[in-house]
C-alpha atoms as a PDB file:
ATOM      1  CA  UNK A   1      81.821 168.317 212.212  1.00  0.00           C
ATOM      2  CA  UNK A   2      84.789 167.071 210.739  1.00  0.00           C
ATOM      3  CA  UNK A   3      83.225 164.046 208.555  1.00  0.00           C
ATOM      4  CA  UNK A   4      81.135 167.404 207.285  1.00  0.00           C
ATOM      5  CA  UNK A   5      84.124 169.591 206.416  1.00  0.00           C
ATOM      6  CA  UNK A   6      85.713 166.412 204.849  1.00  0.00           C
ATOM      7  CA  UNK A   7      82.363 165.744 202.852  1.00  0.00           C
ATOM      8  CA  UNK A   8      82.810 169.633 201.247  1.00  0.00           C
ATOM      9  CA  UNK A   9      86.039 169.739 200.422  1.00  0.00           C
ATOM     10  CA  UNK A  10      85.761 166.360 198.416  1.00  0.00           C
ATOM     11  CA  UNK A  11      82.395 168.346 196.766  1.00  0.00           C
ATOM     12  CA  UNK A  12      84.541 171.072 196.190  1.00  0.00           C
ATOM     13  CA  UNK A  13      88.308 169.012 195.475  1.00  0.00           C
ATOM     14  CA  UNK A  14      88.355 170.606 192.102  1.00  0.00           C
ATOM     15  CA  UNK A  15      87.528 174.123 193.047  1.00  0.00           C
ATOM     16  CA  UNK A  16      90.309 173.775 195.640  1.00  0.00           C
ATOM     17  CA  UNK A  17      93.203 172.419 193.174  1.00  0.00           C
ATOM     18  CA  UNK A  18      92.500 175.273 190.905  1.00  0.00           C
ATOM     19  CA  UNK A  19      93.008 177.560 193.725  1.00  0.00           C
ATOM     20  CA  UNK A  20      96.388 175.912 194.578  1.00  0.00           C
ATOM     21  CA  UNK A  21      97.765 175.953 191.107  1.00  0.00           C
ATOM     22  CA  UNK A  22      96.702 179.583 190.587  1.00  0.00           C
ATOM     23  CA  UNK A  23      98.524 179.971 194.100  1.00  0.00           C
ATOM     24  CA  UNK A  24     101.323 178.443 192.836  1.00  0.00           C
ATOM     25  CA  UNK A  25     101.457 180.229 189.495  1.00  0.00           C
ATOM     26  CA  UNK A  26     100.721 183.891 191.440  1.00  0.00           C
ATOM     27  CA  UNK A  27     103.886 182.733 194.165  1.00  0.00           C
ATOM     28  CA  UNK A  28     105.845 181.776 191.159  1.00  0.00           C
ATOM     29  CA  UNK A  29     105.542 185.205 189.594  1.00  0.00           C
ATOM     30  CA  UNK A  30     105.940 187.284 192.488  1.00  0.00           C
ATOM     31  CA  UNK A  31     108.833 185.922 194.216  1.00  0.00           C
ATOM     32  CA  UNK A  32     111.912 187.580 193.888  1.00  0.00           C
ATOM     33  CA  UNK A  33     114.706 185.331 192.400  1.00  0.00           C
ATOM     34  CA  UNK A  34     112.483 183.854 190.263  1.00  0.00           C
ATOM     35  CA  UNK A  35     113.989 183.720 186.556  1.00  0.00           C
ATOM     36  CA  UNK A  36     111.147 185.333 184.171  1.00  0.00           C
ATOM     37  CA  UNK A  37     113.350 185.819 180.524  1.00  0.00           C
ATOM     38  CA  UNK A  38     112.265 188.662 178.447  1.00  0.00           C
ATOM     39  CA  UNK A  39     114.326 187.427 175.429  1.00  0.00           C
ATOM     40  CA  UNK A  40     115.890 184.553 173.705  1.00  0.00           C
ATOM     41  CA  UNK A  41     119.166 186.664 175.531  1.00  0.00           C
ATOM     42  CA  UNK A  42     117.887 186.272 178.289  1.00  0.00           C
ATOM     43  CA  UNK A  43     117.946 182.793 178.558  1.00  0.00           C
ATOM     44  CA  UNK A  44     121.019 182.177 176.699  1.00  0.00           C
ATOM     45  CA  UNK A  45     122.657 183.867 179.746  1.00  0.00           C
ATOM     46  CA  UNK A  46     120.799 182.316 182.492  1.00  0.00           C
ATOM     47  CA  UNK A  47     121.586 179.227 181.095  1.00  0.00           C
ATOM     48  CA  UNK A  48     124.761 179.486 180.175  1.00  0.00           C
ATOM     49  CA  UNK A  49     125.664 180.432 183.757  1.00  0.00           C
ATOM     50  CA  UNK A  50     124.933 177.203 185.113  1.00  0.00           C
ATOM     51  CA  UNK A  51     127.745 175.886 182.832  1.00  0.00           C
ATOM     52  CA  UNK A  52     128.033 172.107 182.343  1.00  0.00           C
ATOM     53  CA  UNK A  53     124.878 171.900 183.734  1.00  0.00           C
ATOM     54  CA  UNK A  54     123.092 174.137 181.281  1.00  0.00           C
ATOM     55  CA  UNK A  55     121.095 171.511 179.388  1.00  0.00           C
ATOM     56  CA  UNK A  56     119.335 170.152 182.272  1.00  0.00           C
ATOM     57  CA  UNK A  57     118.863 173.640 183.605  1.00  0.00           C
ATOM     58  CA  UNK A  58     117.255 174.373 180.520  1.00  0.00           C
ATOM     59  CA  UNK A  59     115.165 171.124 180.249  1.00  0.00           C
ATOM     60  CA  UNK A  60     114.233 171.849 183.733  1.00  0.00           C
ATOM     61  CA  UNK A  61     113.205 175.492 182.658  1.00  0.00           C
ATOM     62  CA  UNK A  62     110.940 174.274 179.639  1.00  0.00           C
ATOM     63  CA  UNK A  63     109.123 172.064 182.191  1.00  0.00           C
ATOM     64  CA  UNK A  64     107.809 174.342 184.824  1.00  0.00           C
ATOM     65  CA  UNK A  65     107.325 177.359 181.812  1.00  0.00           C
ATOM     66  CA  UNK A  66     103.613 177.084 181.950  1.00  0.00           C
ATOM     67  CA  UNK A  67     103.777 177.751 185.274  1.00  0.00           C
ATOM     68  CA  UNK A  68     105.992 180.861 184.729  1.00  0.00           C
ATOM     69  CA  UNK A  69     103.901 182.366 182.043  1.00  0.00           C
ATOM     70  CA  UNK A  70     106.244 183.151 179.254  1.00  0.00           C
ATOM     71  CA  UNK A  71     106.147 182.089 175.992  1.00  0.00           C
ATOM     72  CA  UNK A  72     107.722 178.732 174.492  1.00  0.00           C
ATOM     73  CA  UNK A  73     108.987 180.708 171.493  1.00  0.00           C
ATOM     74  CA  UNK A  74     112.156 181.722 173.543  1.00  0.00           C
ATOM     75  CA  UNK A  75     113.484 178.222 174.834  1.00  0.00           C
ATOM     76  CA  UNK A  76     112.329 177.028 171.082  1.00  0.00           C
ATOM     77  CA  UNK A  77     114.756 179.644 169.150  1.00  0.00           C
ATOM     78  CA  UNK A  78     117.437 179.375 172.474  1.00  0.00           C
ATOM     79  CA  UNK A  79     117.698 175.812 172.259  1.00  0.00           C
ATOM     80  CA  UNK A  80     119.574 176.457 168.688  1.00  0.00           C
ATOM     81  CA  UNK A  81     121.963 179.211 169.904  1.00  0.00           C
ATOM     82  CA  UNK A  82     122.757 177.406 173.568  1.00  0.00           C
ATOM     83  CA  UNK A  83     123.457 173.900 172.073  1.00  0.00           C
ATOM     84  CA  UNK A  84     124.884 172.180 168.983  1.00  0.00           C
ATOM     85  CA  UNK A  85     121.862 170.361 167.090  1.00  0.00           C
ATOM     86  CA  UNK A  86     122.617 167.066 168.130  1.00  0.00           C
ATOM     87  CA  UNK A  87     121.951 167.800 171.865  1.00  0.00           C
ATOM     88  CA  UNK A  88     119.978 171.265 171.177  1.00  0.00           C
ATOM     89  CA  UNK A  89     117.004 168.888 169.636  1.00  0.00           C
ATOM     90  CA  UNK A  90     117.051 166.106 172.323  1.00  0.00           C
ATOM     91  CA  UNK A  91     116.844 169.017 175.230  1.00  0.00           C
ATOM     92  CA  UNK A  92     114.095 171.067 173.267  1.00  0.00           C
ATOM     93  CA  UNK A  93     111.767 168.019 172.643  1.00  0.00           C
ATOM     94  CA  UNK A  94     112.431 166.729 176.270  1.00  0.00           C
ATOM     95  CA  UNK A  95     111.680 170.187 177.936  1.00  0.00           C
ATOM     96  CA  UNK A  96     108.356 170.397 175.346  1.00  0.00           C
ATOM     97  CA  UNK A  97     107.327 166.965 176.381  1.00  0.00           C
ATOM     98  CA  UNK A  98     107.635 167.000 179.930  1.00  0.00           C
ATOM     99  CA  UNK A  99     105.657 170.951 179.886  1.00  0.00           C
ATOM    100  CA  UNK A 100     103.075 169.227 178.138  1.00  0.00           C
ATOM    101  CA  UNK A 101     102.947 166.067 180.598  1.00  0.00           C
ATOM    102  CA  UNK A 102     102.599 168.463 183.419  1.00  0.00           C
ATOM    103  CA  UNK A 103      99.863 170.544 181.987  1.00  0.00           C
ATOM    104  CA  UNK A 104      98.239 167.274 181.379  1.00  0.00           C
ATOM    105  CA  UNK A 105      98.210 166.169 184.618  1.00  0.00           C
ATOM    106  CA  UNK A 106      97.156 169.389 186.211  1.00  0.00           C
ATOM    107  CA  UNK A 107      94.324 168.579 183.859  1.00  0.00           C
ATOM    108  CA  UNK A 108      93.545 165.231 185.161  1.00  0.00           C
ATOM    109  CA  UNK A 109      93.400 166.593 188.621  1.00  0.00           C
ATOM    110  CA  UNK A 110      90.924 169.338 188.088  1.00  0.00           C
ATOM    111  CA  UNK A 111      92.068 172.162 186.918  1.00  0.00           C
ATOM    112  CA  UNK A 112      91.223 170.936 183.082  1.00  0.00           C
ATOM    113  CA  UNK A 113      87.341 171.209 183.778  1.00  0.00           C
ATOM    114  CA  UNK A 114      87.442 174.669 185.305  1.00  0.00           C
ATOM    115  CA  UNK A 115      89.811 175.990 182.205  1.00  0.00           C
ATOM    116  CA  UNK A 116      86.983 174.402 179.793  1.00  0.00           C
ATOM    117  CA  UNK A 117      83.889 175.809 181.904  1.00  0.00           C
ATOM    118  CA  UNK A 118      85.501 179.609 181.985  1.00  0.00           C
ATOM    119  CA  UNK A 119      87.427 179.630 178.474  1.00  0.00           C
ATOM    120  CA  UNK A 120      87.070 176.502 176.256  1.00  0.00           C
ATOM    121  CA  UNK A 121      83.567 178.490 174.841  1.00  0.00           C
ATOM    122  CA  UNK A 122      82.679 176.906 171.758  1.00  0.00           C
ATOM    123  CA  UNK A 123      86.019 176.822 170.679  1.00  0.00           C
ATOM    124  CA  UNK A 124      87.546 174.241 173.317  1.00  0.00           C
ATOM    125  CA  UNK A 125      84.246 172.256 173.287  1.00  0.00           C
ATOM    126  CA  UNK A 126      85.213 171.575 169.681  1.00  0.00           C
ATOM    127  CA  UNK A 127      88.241 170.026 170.379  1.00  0.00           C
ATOM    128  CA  UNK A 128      87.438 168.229 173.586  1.00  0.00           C
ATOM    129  CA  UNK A 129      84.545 166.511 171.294  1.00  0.00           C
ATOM    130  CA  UNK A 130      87.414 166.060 168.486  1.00  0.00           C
ATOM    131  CA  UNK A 131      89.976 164.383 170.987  1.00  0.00           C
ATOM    132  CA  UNK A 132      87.081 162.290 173.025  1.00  0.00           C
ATOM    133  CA  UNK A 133      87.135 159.711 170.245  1.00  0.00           C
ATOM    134  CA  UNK A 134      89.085 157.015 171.654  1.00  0.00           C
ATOM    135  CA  UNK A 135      89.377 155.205 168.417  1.00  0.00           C
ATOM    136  CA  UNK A 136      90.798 158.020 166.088  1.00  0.00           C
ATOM    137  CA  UNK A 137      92.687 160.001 169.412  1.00  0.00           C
ATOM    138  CA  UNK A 138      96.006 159.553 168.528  1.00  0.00           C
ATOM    139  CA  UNK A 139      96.042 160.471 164.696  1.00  0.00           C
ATOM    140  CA  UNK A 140      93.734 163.598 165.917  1.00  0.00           C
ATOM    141  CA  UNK A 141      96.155 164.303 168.696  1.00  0.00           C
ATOM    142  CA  UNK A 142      99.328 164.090 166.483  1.00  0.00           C
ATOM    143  CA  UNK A 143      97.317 166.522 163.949  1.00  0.00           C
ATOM    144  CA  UNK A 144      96.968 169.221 166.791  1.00  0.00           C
ATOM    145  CA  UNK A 145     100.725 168.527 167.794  1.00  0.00           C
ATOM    146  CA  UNK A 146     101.858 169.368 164.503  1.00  0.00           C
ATOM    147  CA  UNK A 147      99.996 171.748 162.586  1.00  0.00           C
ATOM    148  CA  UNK A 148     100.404 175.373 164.110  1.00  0.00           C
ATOM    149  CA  UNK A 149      97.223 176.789 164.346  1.00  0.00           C
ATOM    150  CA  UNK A 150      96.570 175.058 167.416  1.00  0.00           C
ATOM    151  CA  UNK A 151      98.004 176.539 171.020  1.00  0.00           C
ATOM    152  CA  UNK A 152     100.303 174.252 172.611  1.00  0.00           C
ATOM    153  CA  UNK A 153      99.397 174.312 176.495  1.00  0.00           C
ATOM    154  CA  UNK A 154      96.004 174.693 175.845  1.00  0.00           C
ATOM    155  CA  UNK A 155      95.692 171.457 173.738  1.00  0.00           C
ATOM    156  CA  UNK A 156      97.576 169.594 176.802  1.00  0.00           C
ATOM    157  CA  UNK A 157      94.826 170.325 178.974  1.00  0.00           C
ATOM    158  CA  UNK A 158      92.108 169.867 176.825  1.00  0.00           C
ATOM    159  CA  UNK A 159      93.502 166.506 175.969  1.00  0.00           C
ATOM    160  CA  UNK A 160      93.653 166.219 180.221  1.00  0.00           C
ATOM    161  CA  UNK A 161      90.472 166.618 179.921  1.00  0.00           C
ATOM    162  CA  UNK A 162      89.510 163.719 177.721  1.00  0.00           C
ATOM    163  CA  UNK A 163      89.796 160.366 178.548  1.00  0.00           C
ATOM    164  CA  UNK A 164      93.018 159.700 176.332  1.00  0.00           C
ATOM    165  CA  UNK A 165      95.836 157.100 178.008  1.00  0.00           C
ATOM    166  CA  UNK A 166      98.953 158.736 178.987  1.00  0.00           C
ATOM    167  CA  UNK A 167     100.695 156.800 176.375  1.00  0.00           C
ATOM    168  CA  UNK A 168      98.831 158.262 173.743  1.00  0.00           C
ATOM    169  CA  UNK A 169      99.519 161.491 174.511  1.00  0.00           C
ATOM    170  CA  UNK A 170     102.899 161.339 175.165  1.00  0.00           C
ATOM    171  CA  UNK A 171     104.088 159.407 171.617  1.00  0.00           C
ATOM    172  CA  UNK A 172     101.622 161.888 169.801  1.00  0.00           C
ATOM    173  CA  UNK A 173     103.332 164.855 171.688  1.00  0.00           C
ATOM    174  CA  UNK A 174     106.638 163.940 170.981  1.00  0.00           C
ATOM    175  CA  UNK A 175     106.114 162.758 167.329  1.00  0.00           C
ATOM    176  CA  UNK A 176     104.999 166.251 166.829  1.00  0.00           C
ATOM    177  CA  UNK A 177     107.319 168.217 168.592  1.00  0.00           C
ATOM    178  CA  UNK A 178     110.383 166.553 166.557  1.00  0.00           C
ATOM    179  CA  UNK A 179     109.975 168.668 163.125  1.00  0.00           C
ATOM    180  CA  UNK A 180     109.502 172.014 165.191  1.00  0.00           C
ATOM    181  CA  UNK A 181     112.713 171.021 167.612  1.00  0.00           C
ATOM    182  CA  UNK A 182     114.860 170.279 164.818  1.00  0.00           C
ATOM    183  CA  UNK A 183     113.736 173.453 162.269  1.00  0.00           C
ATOM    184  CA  UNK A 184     114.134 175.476 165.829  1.00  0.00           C
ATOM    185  CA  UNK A 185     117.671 174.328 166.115  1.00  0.00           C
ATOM    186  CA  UNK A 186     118.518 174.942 162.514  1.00  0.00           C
ATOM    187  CA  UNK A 187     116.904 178.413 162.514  1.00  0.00           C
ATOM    188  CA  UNK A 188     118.781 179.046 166.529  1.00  0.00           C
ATOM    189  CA  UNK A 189     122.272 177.863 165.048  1.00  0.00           C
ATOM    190  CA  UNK A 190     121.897 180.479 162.281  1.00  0.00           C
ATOM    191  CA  UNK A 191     121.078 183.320 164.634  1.00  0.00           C
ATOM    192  CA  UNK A 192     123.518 182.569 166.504  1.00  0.00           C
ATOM    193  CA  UNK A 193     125.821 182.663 163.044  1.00  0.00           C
ATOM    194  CA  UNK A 194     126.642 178.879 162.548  1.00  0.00           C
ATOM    195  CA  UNK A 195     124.581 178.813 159.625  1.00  0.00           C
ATOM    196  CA  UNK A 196     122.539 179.871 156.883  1.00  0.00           C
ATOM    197  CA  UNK A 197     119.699 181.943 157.615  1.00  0.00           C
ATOM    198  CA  UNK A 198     118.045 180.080 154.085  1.00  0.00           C
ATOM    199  CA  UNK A 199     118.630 176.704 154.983  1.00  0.00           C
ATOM    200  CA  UNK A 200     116.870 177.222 158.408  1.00  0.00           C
ATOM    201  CA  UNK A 201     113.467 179.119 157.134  1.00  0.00           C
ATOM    202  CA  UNK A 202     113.196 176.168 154.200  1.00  0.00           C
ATOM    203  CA  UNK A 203     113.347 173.707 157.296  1.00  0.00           C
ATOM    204  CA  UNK A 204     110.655 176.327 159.039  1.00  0.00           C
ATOM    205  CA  UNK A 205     108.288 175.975 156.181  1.00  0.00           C
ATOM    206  CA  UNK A 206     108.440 172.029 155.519  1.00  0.00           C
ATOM    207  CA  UNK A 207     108.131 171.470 159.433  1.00  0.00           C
ATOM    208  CA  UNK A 208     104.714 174.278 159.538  1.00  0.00           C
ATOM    209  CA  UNK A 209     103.905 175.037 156.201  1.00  0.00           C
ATOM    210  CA  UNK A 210     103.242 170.969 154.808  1.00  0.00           C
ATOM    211  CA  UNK A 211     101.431 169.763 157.564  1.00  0.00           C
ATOM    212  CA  UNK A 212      99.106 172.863 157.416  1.00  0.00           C
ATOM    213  CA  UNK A 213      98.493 171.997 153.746  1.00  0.00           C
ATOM    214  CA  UNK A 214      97.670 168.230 154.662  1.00  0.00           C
ATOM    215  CA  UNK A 215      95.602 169.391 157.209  1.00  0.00           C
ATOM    216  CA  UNK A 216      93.622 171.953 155.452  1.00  0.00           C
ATOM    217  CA  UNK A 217      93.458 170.271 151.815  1.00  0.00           C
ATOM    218  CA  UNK A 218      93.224 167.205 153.097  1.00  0.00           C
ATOM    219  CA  UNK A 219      89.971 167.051 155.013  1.00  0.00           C
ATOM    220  CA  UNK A 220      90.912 166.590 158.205  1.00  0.00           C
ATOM    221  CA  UNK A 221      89.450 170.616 158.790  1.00  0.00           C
ATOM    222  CA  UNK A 222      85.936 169.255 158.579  1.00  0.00           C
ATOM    223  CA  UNK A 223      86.210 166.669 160.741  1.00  0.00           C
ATOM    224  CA  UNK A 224      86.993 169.813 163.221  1.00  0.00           C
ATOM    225  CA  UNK A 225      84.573 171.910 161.797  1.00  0.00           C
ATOM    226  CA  UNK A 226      81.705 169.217 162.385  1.00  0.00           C
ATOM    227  CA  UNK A 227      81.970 169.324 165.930  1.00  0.00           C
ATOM    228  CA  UNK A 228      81.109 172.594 166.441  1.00  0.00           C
ATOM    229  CA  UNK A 229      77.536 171.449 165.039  1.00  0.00           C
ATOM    230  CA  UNK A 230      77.090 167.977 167.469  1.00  0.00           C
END
C-alpha cells in the first residue's frame, strides 16, 4: 500500500508542488500581519520603520513579491525615494534578481509546466521555443530582460522552464535589470525632490525607449515572430 501511494505521488509530484505554492501564495495573502503595500508610500513607511535595517528589509521584500502579488513598479520607483542612488541601485537590482531566481526555481520544480499548460497559449509557447535554443539563450534572454514589452515574472518561469543553466540566467537577468534600477533611482530621487524631474524621464527613455528600437528595427522581432509558425 504504501510503495503504491509513494508510486502516485511521484506520478503526480508536479501537480502536488503547484498545490503547495498556490497554498503558500493563498496563506501569504490571507494572514493578518502580512505587509501587502498599496503605494510607493506605503512602502517607503514600512521600510523606513525598520531603520538601519531598511535596505535588507527591502531586498528581502523584492524577493518574496511574487509571492505577495503586488506589482514590482512600487519597490522600482521606492527604491529612489528610500535610498541615495549609490545604494538605492545595488538594493533594487539585488531584490529584482533574487525575485527572479526564485520564480525560476519554482519553475524548475514544477510549477513552470503547469503555468505553460493553463496560460502560456500560443503566446508562452513562443517564447519557451525562443529561449530553448541553447546556443543563442543568453543574447535572447538579455533581449527579454531589457526591452519592456515582455512581463518580468512570467519570463522567469518560462525561462524555468527551458533547459537554460542557472548562470545564464542570472548574468542575463542582472545585465538587464541595471538600466531600469538606475533610471528607477533617478526618476525615485526626483519624486522624492532631490532632483530633476527632466533628467530622470531622459534616463527613462534611453533605459526603455533604445532597446525597444534595437529590438524592433533591428530584427530580432522576427526571430520571435517565427516561432509562433514552428
Amino acid at each position: 500500500m504504501n510503495n503504491k501511494l509513494i508510486t502516485i505521488l511521484r506520478f503526480h509530484r508536479h501537480v502536488l508542488v503547484l498545490l503547495i505554492y498556490l497554498g503558500i501564495i493563498v496563506a501569504l495573502y490571507h494572514l493578518p500581519g502580512v505587509f501587502h503595500p498599496q503605494s510607493v508610500e506605503d512602502v517607503r513607511r514600512w521600510v523606513t520603520g525598520y531603520g538601519v535595517w531598511g535596505p535588507v528589509v527591502y531586498i528581502l521584500l523584492y524577493v518574496v513579491r511574487p509571492l505577495l502579488l503586488f506589482p514590482s513598479l512600487l519597490l522600482n520607483v521606492a527604491a529612489g525615494i528610500l535610498f541615495p542612488p549609490l545604494l538605492g541601485i545595488p538594493c533594487l537590482a539585488a531584490g529584482g534578481l533574487g525575485s527572479a531566481v526564485l520564480l525560476f526555481y519554482m519553475a524548475r520544480t514544477g510549477i513552470g509546466s503547469e503555468f505553460l499548460s493553463l496560460h502560456g497559449g500560443k503566446w508562452g509557447s513562443r517564447i519557451h521555443q525562443y529561449l530553448s535554443d541553447g546556443t543563442k539563450n543568453f543574447q535572447r534572454m538579455l533581449w527579454l530582460r531589457t526591452v519592456p514589452l515582455f512581463p518580468y515574472d512570467v519570463i522567469s518561469l518560462v525561462a524555468g522552464c527551458t533547459k537554460m543553466r542557472l548562470i545564464t540566467f542570472v548574468v542575463t537577468t542582472l545585465l538587464g535589470i541595471l538600466p531600469g534600477a538606475v533610471a528607477y533611482n533617478v526618476l525615485g530621487d526626483a519624486l522624492g525632490g532631490n532632483s530633476g524631474y527632466l533628467f530622470s524621464v531622459a534616463l527613462l527613455v534611453i533605459a526603455f525607449g533604445i532597446p525597444l528600437a534595437f529590438w524592433y528595427f533591428g530584427g530580432e522581432r522576427n526571430n520571435l515572430s517565427s516561432k509562433e509558425k514552428t
